[in-house]
C-alpha atoms as a PDB file:
ATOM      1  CA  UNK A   1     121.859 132.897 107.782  1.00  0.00           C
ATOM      2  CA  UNK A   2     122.448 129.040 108.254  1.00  0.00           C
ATOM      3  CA  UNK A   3     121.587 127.555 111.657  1.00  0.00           C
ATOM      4  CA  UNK A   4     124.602 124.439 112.135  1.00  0.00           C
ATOM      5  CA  UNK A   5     122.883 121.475 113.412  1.00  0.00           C
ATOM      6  CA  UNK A   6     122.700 121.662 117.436  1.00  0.00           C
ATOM      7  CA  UNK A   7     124.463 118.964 120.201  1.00  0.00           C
ATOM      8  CA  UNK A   8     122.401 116.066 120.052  1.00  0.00           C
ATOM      9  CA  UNK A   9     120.218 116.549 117.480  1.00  0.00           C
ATOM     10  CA  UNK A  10     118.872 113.769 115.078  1.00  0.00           C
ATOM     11  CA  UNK A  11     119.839 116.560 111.879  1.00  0.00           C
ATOM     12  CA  UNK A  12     123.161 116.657 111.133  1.00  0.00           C
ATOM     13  CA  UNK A  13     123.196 118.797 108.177  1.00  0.00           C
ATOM     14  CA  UNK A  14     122.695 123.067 108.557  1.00  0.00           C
ATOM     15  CA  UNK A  15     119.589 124.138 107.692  1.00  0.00           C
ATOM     16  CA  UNK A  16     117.543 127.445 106.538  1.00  0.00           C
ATOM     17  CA  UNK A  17     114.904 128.924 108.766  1.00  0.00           C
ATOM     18  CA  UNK A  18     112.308 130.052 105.812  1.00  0.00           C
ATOM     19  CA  UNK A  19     108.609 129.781 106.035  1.00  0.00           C
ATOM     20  CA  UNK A  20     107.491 128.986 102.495  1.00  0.00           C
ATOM     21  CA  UNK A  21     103.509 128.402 101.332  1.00  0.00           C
ATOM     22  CA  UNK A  22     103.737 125.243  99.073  1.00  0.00           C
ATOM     23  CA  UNK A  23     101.141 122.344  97.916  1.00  0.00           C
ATOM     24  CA  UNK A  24     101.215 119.219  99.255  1.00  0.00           C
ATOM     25  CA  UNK A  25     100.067 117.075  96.112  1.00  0.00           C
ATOM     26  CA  UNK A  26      98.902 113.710  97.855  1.00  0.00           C
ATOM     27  CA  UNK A  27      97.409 110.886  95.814  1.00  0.00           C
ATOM     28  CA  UNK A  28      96.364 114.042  93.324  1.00  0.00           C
ATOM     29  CA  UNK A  29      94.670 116.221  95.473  1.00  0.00           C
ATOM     30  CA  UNK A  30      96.163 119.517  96.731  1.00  0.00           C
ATOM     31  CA  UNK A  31      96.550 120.600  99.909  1.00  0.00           C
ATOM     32  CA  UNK A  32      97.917 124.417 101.189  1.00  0.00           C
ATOM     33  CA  UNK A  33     100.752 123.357 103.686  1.00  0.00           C
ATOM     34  CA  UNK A  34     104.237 125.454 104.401  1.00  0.00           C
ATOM     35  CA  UNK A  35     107.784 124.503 104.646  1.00  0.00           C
ATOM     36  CA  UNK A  36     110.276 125.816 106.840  1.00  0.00           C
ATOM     37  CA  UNK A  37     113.731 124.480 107.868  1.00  0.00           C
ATOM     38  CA  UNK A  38     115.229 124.112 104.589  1.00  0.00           C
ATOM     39  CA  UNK A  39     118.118 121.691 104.001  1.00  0.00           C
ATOM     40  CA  UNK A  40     120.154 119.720 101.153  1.00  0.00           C
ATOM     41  CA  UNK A  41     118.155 116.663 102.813  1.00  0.00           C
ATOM     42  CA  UNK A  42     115.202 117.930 103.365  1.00  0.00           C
ATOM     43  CA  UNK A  43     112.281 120.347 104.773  1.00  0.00           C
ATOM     44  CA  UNK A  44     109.752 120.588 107.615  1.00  0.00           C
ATOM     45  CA  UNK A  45     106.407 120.690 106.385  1.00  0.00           C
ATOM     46  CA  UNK A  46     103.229 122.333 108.268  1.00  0.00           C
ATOM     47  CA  UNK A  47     100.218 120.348 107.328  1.00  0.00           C
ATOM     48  CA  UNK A  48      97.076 119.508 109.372  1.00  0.00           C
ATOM     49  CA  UNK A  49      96.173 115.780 107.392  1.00  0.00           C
ATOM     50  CA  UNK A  50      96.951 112.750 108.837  1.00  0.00           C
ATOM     51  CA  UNK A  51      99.894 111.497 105.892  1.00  0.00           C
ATOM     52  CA  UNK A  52     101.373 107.744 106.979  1.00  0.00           C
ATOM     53  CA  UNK A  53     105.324 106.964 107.472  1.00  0.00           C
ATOM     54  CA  UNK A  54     107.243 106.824 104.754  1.00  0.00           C
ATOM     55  CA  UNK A  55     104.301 107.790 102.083  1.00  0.00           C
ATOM     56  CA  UNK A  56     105.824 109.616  98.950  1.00  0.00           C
ATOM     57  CA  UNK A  57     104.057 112.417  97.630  1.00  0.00           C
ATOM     58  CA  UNK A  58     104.888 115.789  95.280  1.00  0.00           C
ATOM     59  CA  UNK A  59     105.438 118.734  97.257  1.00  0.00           C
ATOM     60  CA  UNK A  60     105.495 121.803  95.130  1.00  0.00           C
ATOM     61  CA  UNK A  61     107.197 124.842  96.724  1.00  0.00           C
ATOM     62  CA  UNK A  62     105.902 127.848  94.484  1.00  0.00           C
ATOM     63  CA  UNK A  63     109.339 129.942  95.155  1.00  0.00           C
ATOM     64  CA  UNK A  64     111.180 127.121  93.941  1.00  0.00           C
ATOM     65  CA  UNK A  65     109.841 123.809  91.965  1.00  0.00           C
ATOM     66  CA  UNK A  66     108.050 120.721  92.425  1.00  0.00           C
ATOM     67  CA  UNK A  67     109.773 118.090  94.303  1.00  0.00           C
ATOM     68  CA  UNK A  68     109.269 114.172  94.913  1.00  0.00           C
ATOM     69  CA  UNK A  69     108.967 113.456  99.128  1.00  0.00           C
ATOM     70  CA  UNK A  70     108.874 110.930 101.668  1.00  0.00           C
ATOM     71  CA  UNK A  71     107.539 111.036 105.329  1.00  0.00           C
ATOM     72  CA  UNK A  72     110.623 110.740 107.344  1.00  0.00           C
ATOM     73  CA  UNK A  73     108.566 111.327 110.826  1.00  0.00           C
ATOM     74  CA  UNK A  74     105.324 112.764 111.953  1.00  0.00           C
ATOM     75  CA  UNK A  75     103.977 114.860 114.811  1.00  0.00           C
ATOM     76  CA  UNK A  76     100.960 116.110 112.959  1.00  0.00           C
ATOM     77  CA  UNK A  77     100.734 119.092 112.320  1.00  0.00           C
ATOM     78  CA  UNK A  78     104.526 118.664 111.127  1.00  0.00           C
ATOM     79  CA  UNK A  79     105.871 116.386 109.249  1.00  0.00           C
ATOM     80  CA  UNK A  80     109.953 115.681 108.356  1.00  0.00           C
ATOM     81  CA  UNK A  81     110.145 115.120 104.526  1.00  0.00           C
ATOM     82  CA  UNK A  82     113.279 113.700 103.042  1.00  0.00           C
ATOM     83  CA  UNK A  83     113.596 115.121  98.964  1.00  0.00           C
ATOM     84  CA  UNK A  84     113.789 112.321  96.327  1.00  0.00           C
ATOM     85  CA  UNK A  85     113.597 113.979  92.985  1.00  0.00           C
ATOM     86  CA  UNK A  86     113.204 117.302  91.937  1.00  0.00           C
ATOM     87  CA  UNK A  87     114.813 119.757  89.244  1.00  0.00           C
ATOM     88  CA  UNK A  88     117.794 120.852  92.209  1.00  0.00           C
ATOM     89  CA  UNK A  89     117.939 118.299  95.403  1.00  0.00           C
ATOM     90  CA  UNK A  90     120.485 121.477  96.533  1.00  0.00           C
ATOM     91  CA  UNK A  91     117.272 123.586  98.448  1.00  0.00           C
ATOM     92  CA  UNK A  92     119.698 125.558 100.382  1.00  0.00           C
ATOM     93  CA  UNK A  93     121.470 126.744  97.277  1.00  0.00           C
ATOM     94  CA  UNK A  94     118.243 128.475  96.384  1.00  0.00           C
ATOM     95  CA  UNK A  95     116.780 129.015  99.697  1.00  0.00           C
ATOM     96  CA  UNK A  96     120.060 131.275 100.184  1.00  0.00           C
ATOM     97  CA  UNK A  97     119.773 133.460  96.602  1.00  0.00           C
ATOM     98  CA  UNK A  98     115.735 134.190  97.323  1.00  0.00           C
ATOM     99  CA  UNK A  99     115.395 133.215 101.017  1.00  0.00           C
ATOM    100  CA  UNK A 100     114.989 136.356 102.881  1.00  0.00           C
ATOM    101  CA  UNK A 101     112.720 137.880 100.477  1.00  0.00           C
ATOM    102  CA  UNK A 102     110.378 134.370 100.391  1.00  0.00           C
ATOM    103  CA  UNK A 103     110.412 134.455 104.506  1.00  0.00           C
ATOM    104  CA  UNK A 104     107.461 135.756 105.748  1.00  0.00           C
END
């Protein structure tokens, strides 16, 4: 189900292919975005609004919780969050008890 980290790539840690619908909560206004790629570091978020590098925002994943983010990179449309708070920084562990019923 996990995907190991390929030769050469900047992610070192295995990730979760999911596609998740979520809200990007950014300077409180909502915005419909999904999330794919979960990992205990972070996700891949799907969002077509300019957001700068390293801006923090909530990110609230509706199969899951609501999560504190920073822009790690950006090639809009996607954008490379890195998780900073949330109620369980351990995604996978979740993404792999509910994951294949949440892909879509």
């Amino acid at each position: 189900m996990f995907k190991e980290a390929e030769e050469g790539q900047k992610r070192v840690d295995d990730r979760l292919d999911v596609l998740w619908d979520a809200l990007a909560i950014i300077d409180d206004v909502e915005y419909s975005c999904k999330v794919a790629n979960v990992s205990t570091a972070g996700v891949l978020m799907k969002l077509d609004k300019d957001i700068p590098y390293k801006h923090q925002f909530l990110l609230d994943v509706q199969e899951l919780n609501e999560y504190a983010v920073e822009v790690a990179w950006a090639n809009r449309p996607f954008y490379g969050l890195v998780l900073l708070v949330g109620g369980d920084l351990k995604l996978k562990d979740h993404a792999d008890r509910i994951g294949l019923t949440a892909k879509r």
